[in-house]
Protein backbone atom coordinates (compact mmCIF):
# COMPACT_ATOMS: atom_id res chain seq x y z
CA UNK A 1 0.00 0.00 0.00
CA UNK A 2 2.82 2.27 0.23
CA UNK A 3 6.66 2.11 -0.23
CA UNK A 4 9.37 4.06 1.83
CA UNK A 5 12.54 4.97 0.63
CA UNK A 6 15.52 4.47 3.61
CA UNK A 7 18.70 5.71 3.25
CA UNK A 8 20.89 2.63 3.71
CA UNK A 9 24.36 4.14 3.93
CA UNK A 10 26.11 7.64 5.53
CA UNK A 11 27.29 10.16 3.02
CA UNK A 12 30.32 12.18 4.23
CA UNK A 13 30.60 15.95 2.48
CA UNK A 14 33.34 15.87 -0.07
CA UNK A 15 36.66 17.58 1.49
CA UNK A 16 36.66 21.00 1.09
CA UNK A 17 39.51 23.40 -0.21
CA UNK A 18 39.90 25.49 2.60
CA UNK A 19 42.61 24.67 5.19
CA UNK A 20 42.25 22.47 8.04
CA UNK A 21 42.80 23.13 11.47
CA UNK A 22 43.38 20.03 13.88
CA UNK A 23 44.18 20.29 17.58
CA UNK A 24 47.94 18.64 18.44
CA UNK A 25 46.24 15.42 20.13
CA UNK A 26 48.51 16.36 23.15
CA UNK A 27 45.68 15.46 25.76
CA UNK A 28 44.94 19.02 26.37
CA UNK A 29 41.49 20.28 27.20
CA UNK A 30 40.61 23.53 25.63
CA UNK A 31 38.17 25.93 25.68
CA UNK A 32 36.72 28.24 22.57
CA UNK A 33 39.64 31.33 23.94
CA UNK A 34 42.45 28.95 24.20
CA UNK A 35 41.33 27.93 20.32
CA UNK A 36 41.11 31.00 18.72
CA UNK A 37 44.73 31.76 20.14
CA UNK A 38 46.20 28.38 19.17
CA UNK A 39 49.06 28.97 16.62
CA UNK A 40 47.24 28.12 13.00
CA UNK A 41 43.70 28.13 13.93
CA UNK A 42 41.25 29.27 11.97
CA UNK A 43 39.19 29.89 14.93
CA UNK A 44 38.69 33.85 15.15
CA UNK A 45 36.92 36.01 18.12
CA UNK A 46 35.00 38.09 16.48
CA UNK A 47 32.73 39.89 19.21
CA UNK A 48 31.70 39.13 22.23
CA UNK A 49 31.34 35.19 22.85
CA UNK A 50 30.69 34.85 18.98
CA UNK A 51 33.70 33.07 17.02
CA UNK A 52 34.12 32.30 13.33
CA UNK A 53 35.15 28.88 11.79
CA UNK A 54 36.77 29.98 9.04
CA UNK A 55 37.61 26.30 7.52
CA UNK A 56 37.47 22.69 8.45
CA UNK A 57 38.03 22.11 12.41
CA UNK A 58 39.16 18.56 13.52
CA UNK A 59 39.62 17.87 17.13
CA UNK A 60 42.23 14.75 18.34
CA UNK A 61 41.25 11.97 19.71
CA UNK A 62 42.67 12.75 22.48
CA UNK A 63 42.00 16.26 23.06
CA UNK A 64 38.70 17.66 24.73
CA UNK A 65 37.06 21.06 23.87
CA UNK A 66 34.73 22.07 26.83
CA UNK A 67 32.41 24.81 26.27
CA UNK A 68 30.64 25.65 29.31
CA UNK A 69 29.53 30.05 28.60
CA UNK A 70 27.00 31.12 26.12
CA UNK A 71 28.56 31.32 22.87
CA UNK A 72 28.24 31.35 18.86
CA UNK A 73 30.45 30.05 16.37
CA UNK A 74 29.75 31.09 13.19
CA UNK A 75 30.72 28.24 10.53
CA UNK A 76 32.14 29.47 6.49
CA UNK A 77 30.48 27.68 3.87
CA UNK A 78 30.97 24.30 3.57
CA UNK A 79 33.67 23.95 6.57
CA UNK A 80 33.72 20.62 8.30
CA UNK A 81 34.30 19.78 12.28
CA UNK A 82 35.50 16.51 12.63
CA UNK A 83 35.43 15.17 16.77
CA UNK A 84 37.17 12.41 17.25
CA UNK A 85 38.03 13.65 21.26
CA UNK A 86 35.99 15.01 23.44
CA UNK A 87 33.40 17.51 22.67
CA UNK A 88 31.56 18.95 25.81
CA UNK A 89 28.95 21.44 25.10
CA UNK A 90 27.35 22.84 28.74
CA UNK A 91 26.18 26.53 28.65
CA UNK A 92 23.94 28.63 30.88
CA UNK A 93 21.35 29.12 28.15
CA UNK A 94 22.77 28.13 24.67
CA UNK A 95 25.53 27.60 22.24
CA UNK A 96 24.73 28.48 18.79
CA UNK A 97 26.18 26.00 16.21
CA UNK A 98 24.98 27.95 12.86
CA UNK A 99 26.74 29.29 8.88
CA UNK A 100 28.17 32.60 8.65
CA UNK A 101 25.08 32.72 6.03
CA UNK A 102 22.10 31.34 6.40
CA UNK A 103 22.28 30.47 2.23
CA UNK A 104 25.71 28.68 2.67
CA UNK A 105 25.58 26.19 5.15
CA UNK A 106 28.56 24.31 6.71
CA UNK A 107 29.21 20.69 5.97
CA UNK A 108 27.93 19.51 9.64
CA UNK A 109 29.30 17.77 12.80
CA UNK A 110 30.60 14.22 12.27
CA UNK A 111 31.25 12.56 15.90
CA UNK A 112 33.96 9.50 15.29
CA UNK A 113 34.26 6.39 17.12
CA UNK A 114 36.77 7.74 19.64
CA UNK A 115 34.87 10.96 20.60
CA UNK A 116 32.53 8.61 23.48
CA UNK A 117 32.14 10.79 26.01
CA UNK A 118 30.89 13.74 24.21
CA UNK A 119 27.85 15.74 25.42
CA UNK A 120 25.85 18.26 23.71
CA UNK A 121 23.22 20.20 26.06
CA UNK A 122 21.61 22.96 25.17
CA UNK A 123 22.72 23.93 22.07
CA UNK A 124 21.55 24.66 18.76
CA UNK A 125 22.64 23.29 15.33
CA UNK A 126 20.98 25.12 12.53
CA UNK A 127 21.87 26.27 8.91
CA UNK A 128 24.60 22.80 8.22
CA UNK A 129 24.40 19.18 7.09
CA UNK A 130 23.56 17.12 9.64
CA UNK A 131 25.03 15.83 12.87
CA UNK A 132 26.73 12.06 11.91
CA UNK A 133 27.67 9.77 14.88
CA UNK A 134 29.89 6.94 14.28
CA UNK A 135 30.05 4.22 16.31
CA UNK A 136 29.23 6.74 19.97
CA UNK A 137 26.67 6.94 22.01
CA UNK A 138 26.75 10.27 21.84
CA UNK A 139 24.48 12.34 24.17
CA UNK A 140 21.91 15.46 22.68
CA UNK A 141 20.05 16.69 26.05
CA UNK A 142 17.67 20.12 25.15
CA UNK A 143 19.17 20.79 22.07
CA UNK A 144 17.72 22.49 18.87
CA UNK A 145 18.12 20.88 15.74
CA UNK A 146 16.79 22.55 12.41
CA UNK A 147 17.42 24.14 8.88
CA UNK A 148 19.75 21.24 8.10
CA UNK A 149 20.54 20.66 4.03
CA UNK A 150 20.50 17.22 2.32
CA UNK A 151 23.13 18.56 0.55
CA UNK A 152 25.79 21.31 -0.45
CA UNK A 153 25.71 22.51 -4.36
CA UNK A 154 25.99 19.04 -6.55
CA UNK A 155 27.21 17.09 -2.68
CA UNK A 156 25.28 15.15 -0.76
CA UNK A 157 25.52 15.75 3.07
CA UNK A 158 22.95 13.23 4.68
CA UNK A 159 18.97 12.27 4.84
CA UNK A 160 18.99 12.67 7.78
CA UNK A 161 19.39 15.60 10.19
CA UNK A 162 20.80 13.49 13.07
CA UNK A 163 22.07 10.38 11.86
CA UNK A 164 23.81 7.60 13.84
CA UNK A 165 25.36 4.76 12.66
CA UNK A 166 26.41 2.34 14.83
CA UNK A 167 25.94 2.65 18.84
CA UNK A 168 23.59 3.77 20.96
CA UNK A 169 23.12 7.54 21.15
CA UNK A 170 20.73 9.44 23.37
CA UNK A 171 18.57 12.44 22.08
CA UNK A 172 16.63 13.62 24.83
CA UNK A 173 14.37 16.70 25.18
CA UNK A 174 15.69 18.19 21.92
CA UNK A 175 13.43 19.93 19.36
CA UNK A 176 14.33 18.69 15.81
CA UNK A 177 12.23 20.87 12.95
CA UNK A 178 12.08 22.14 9.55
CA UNK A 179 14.73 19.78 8.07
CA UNK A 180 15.26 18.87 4.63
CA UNK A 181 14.65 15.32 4.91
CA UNK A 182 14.49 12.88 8.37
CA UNK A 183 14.72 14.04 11.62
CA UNK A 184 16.60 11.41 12.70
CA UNK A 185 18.01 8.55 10.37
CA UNK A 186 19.70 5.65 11.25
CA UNK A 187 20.81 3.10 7.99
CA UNK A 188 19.23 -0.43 7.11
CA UNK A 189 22.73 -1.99 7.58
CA UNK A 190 24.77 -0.83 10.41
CA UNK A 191 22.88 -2.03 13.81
CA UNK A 192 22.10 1.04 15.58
CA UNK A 193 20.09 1.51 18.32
CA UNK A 194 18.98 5.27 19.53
CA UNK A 195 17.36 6.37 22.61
CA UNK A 196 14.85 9.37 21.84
CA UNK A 197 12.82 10.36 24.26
CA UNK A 198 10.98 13.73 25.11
CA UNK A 199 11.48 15.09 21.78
CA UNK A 200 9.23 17.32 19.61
CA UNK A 201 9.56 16.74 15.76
CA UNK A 202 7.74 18.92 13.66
CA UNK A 203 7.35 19.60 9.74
CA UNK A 204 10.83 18.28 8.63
CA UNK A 205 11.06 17.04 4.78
CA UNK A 206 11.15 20.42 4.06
CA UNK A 207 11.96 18.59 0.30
CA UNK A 208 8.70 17.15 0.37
CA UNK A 209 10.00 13.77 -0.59
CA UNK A 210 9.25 10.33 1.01
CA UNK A 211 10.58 10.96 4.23
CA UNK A 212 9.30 10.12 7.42
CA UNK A 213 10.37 12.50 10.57
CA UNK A 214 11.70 9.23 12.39
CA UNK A 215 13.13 6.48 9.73
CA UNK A 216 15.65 4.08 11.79
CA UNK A 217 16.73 1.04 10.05
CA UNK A 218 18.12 -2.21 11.93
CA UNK A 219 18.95 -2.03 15.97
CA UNK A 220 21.41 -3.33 17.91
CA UNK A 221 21.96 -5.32 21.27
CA UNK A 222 20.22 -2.78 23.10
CA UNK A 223 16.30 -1.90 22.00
CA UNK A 224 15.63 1.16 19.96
CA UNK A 225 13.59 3.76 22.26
CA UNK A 226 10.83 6.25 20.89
CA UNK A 227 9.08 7.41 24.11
CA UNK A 228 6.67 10.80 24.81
CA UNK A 229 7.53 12.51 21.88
CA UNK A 230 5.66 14.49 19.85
CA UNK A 231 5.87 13.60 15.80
CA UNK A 232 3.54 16.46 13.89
CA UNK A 233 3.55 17.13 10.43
CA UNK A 234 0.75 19.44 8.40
CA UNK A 235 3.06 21.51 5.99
CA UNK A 236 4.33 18.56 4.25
CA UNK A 237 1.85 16.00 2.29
CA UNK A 238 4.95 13.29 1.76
CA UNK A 239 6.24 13.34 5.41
CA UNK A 240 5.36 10.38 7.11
CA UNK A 241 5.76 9.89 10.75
CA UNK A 242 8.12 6.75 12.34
CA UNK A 243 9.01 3.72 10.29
CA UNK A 244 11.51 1.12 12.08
CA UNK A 245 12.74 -0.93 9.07
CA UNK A 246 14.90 -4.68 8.40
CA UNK A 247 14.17 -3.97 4.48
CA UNK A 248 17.85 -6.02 3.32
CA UNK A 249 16.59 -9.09 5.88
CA UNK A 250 19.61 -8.59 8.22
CA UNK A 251 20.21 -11.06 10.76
CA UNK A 252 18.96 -10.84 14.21
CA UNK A 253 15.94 -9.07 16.02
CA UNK A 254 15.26 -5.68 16.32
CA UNK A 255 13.70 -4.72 19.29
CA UNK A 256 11.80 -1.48 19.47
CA UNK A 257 9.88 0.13 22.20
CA UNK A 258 7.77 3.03 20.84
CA UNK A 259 5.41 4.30 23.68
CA UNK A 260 3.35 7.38 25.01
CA UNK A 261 3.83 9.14 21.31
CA UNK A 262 1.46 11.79 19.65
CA UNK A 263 1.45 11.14 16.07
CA UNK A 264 -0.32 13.47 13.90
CA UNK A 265 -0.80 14.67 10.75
CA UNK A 266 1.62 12.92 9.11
CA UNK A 267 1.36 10.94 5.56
CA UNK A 268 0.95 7.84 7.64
CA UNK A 269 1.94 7.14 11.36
CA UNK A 270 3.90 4.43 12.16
CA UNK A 271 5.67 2.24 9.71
CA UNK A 272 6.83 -1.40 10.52
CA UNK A 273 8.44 -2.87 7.63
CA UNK A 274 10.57 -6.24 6.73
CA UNK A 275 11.34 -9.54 8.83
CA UNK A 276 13.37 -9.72 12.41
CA UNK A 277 11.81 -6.85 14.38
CA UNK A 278 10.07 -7.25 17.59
CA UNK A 279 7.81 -4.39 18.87
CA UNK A 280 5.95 -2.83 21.68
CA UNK A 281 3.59 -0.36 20.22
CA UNK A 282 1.92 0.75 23.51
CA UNK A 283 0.16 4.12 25.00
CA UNK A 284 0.10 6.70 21.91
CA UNK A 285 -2.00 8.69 20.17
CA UNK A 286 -1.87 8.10 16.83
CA UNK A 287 -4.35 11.05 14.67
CA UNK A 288 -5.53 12.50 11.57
CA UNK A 289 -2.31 11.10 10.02
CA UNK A 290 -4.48 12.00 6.31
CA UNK A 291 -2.36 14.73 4.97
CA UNK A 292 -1.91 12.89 1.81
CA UNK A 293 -5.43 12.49 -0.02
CA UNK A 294 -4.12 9.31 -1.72
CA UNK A 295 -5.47 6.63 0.57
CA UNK A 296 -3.00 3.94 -2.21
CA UNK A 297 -0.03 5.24 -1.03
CA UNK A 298 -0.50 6.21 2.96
CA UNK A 299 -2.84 7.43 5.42
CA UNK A 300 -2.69 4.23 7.72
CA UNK A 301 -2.28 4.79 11.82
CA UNK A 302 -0.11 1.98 11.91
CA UNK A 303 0.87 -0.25 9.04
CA UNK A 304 2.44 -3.40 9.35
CA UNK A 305 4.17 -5.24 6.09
CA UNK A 306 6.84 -7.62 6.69
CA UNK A 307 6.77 -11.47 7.31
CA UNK A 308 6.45 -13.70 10.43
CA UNK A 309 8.82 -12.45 12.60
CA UNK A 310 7.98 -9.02 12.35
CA UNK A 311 6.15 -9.55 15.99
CA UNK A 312 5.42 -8.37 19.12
CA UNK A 313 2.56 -6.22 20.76
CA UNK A 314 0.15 -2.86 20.23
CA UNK A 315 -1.74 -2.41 23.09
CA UNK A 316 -3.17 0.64 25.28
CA UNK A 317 -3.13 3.05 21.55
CA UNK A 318 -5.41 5.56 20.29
CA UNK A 319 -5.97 5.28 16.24
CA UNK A 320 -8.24 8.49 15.19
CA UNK A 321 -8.43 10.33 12.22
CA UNK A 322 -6.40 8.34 9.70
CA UNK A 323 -7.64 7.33 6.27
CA UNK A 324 -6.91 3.91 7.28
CA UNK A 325 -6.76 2.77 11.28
CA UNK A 326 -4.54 -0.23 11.65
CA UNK A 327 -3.27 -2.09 7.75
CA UNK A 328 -1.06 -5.32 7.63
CA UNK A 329 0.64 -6.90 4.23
CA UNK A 330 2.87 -9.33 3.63
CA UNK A 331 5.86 -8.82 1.92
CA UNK A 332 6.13 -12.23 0.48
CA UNK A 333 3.53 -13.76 -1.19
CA UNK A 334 4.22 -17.35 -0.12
CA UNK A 335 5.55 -16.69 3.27
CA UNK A 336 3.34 -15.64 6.12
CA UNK A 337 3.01 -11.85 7.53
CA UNK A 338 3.35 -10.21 10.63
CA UNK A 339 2.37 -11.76 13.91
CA UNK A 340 2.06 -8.45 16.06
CA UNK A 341 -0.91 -8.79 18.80
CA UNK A 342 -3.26 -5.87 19.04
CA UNK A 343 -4.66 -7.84 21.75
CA UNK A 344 -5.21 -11.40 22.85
CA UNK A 345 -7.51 -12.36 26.38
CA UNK A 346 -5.60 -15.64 26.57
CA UNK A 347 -2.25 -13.87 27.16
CA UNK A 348 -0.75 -14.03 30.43
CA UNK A 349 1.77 -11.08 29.05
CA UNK A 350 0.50 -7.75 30.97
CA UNK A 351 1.32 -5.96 27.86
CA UNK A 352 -1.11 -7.91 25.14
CA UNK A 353 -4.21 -6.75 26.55
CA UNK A 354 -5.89 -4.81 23.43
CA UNK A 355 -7.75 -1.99 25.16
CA UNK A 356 -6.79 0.39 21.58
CA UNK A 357 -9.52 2.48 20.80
CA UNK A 358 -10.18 2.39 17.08
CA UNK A 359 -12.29 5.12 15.46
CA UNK A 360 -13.12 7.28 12.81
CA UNK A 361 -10.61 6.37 10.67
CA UNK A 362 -11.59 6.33 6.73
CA UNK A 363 -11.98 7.41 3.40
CA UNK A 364 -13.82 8.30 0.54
CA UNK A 365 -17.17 8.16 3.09
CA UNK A 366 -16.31 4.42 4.77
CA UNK A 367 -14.93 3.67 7.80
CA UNK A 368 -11.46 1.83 7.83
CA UNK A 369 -10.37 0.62 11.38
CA UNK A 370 -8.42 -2.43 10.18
CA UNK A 371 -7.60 -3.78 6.89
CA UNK A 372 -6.35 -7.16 7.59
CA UNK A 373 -4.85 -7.42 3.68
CA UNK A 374 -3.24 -10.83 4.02
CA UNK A 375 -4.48 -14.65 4.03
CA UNK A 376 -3.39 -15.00 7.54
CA UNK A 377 -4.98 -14.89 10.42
CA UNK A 378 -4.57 -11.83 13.23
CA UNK A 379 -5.97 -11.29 16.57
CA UNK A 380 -7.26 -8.01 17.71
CA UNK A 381 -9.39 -8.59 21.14
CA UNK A 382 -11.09 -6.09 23.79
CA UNK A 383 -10.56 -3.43 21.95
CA UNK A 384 -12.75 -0.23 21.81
CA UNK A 385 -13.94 0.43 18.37
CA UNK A 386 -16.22 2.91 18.75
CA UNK A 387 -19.32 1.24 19.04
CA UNK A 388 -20.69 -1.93 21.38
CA UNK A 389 -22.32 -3.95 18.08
CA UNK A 390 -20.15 -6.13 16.90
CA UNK A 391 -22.40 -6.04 13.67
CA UNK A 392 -21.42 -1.94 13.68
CA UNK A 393 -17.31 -3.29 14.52
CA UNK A 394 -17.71 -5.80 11.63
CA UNK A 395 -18.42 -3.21 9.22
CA UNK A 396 -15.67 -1.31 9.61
CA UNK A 397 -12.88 -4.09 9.38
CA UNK A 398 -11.69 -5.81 6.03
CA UNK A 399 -11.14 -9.32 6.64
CA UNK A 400 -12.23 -12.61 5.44
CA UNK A 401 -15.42 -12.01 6.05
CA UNK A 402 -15.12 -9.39 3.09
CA UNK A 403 -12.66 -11.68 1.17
CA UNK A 404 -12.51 -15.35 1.39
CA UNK A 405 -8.72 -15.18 -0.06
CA UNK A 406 -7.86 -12.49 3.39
CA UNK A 407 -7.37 -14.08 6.81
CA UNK A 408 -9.84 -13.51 9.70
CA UNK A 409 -9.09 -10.81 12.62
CA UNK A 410 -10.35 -12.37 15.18
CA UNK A 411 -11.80 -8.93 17.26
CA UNK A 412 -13.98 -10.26 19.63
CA UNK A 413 -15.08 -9.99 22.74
CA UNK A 414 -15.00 -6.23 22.04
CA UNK A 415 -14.43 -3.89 25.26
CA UNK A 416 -17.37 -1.67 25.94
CA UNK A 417 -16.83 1.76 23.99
CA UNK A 418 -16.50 4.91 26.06
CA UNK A 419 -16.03 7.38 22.50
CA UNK A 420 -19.61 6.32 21.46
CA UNK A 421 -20.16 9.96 21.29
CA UNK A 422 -17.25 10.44 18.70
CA UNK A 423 -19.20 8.26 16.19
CA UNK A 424 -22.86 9.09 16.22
CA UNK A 425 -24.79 6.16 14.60
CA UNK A 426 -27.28 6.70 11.85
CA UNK A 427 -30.84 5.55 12.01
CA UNK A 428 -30.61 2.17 11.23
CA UNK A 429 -32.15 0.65 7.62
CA UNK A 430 -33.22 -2.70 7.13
CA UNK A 431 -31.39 -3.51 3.97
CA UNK A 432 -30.67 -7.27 2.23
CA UNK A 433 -28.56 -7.37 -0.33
CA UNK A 434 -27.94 -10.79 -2.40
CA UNK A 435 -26.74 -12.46 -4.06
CA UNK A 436 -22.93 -11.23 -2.32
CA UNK A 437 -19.99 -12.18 -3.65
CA UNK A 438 -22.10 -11.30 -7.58
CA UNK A 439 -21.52 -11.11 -10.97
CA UNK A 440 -23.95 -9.31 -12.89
CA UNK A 441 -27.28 -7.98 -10.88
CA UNK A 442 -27.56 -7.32 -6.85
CA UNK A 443 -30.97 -7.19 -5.94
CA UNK A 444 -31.66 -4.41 -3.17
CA UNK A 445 -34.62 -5.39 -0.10
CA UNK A 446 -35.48 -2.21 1.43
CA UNK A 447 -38.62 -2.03 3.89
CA UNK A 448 -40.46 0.44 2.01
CA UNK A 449 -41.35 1.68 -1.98
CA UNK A 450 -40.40 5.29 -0.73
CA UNK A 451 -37.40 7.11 -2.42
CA UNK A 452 -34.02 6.04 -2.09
CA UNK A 453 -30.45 6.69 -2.84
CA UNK A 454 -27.67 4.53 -2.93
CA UNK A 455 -23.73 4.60 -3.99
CA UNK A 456 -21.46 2.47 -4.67
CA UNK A 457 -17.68 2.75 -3.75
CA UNK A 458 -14.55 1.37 -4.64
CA UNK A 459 -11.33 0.23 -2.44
CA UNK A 460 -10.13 3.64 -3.11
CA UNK A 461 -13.27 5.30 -1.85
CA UNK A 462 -14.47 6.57 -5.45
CA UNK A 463 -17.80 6.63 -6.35
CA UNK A 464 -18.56 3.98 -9.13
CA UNK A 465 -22.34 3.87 -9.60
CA UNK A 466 -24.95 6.15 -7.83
CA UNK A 467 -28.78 6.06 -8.37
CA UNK A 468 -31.78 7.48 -6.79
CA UNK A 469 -34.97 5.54 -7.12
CA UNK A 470 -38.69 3.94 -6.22
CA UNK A 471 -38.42 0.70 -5.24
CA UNK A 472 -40.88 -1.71 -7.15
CA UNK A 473 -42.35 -3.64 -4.13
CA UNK A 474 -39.39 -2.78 -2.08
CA UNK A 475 -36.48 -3.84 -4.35
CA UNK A 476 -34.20 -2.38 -6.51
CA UNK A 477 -31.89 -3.98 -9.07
CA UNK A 478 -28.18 -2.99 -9.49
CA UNK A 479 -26.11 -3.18 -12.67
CA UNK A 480 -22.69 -4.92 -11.11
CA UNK A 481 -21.76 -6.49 -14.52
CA UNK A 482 -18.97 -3.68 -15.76
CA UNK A 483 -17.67 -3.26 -12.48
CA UNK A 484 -14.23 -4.39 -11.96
CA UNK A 485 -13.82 -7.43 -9.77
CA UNK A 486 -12.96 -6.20 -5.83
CA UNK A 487 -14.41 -4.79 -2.69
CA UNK A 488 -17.21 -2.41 -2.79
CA UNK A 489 -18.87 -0.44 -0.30
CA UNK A 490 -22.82 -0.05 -0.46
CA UNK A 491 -24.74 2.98 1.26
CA UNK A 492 -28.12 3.30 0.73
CA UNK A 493 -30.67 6.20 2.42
CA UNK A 494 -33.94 5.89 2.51
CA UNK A 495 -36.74 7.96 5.02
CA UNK A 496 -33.56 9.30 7.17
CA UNK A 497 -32.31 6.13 7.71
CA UNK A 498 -28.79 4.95 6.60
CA UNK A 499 -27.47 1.34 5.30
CA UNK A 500 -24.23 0.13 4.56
CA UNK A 501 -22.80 -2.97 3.05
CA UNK A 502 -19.47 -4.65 1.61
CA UNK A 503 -20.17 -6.26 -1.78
CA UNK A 504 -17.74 -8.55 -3.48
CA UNK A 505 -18.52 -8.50 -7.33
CA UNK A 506 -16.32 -11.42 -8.76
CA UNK A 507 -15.60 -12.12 -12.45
């Protein structure tokens, strides 16, 4: 249903002309005065606690640069700063990270394997490349990251405005907006495993591409951690919102905890894709992520595509808004699909407990909570959908029911609904229509010879046939014949009273 693009590799910016300057490696620690009057720097003082970087800065591995007063340092185009020590960023309020103009940005910060240790807080990176971490679990505690570039005239710089590869860095209470491409990236084949937590991520893919503001790829020993961060979007219609991906079927598990998230407006909201991934998908909101009007190509709260061990548990979630709620595909078409729980009452696991609420998510005027688009089977118990009729639930899940060839969701008992006010029911119409799956003529039973008007839609949600008409002794015969073989979705009004249907028209 839709296809992400992941950056599977790190792009370094080409080496620039300019001169370099690197610290002796003489296990000094420095701060930015002692820099700017090193013999060769290019480090200047040019006012007040505001420095230029006039060229490429590279700091020894076994040198530290401690920065602990407000300060600015003002970066020429396309310069470089390479840390393979210790970089220890501390301020009162803030240290600005940011071009010398705002239309010439610097290459970015790379942090190198032997640069552990290092510690940004509280400052802000704007106007560059991209922050790259190597192998470190680099620390980012209430930092600003935004304005980054995918790239520099005909260079690349990254996808990604933070992007690890390798390790275990922590980004913590930063605020990461208005990049070109990702927020944070991490690649499909280097296992990498970020903590993020407390994070706000709003409107980057400033390119408009297919980005979403969270793509990670594999993970590594420890689990990848998405907790209580916010993930908006609304300016950009190709922006998704998290996808945690094993697209090149690495070896191992990924394990990945995303919890107590808002999710909104994004092109779709969470993205689980490929084989080996294990996943708690528990406490978030996940909303109006419908930015995108093409309901072929996104819109789903969560979406699941991958084989049999992409696994684990959803559970405790709110899915609102989107133009679909909850979609699953296989990526094989011999292999099973995911396994992931949205809730099972035989489970002695605290976590797979269902209790998602599932409403109001559709398109083209039908309700989508789940579109179970696979022959195998899923389970999806005590759940809130919206509604206590399991008749009303039904209607709004795709499943074999629909399908013979799609495996059943198995979404009962259902938890009593406490958003029954979110979804106000129309008046109910007695309505038969057979025969269903059909081929050339469904006959309509309706109660009554008075006016009526009926649609029918496609998987898409576009209107394919509409009529209004008398009954002749309360039926009505529709023309299927030309129709495409698929799903359809039948409404029908008649006296105030509303009627819908799925009808299977085979060939």
């Amino acid at each position: 249903m839709k296809k992400l693009l992941l950056s599977g590799l790190l792009t370094l910016a080409a080496p620039c002309a300019f001169a370099q300057f690197q610290t002796p490696g003489t296990g000094v620690r420095w701060n930015l005065a002692q820099l700017a009057a090193a013999s060769g720097s290019n480090v200047v003082l040019t006012g007040p606690g505001t420095y230029a970087v006039n060229g490429n800065l590279r700091l020894s591995p076994t040198d530290t640069l401690a920065i602990s007063t407000n300060a600015t340092l003002r970066l020429a185009a396309s310069a470089l700063v390479t840390v393979d020590g210790v970089l220890l960023v501390n301020p009162r309020d803030s240290v600005k990270i940011t071009a010398q103009a705002s239309a010439a940005p610097f290459s970015g910060l790379t942090f190198s394997a032997t640069s552990q240790g290092s510690r940004l807080r509280k400052t802000i990176v704007e106007y560059g490349g991209g922050i790259r971490v190597l192998d470190n679990d680099l620390l980012l505690d209430s930092c600003v990251v935004r304005y980054q570039v995918a790239r520099i005239g005909t260079t690349t710089t990254n996808s990604g405005a933070i992007s690890p590869s390798g390790g275990a860095p922590r980004i913590l209470n930063c605020r990461i907006y208005a990049n070109a491409r990702s927020g944070i990236l991490s690649p499909a084949n280097r296992n990498t495993s970020p903590v993020i937590q407390n994070c706000i991520f709003r409107d980057n893919d400033t390119e408009n591409a297919n980005y979403p503001q969270i793509n990670l790829g594999i993970g590594g020993a420890t689990p990848i951690v998405i907790e209580r961060c916010q993930v908006l979007g609304g300016l950009y219609n190709m922006a998704g919102g998290v996808s945690v991906s094993n697209l090149l079927g690495s070896a191992g598990t990924t394990t990945v905890r995303i919890r107590q998230n808002r999710i909104a407006n994004n092109r779709y909201g969470i993205a689980l894709l490929g084989s080996g991934i294990t996943a708690t998908v528990t406490r978030n909101v996940i909303e109006n992520n419908n930015i995108n009007p093409n309901a072929n190509t996104g819109g789903s709260g969560i979406n699941l595509q991958g084989g049999a061990t992409l696994t684990g548990v959803a559970s405790r979630n709110v899915l609102r808004g989107n133009l679909w709620g909850v979609t699953v595909l296989r990526s094989s078409t011999t292999a099973p699909g995911p396994t992931l729980s949205f809730g099972d009452v035989s489970s002695t696991d605290s976590l797979n407990v269902g209790l998602n609420q599932l409403y109001n998510n559709g398109n083209g005027g039908q309700i989508y909570d789940f579109y179970l688009n696979t022959p195998d089977n899923m389970l999806a118990q005590n759940n809130d959908w919206g509604t206590n009729s399991a008749t009303v639930a039904e209607s709004h899940i795709v499943h074999q029911v629909d399908q013979p060839a799609l495996g059943l969701l198995n979404f009962l008992p259902l938890r009593a609904t406490a958003v029954l006010t979110a979804r106000p029911a129309a008046s109910p119409l007695a309505l038969a229509a057979y025969p269903n799956p059909v081929r050339g003529t469904l006959t309509l039973r309706l109660p009554a010879n008075a006016p009526a008007a009926l649609s029918l839609r496609n998987a898409l949600g576009q209107v394919v046939y509409a009529a209004a008409t008398v009954p002749a002794n309360g039926q009505f015969a529709v023309p299927v014949g030309r129709l495409r073989p698929g799903l359809y979705v039948l409404t029908v009004k008649q006296l105030d009273q509303t009627a819908t249907a799925k009808v299977v028209v085979e060939e």
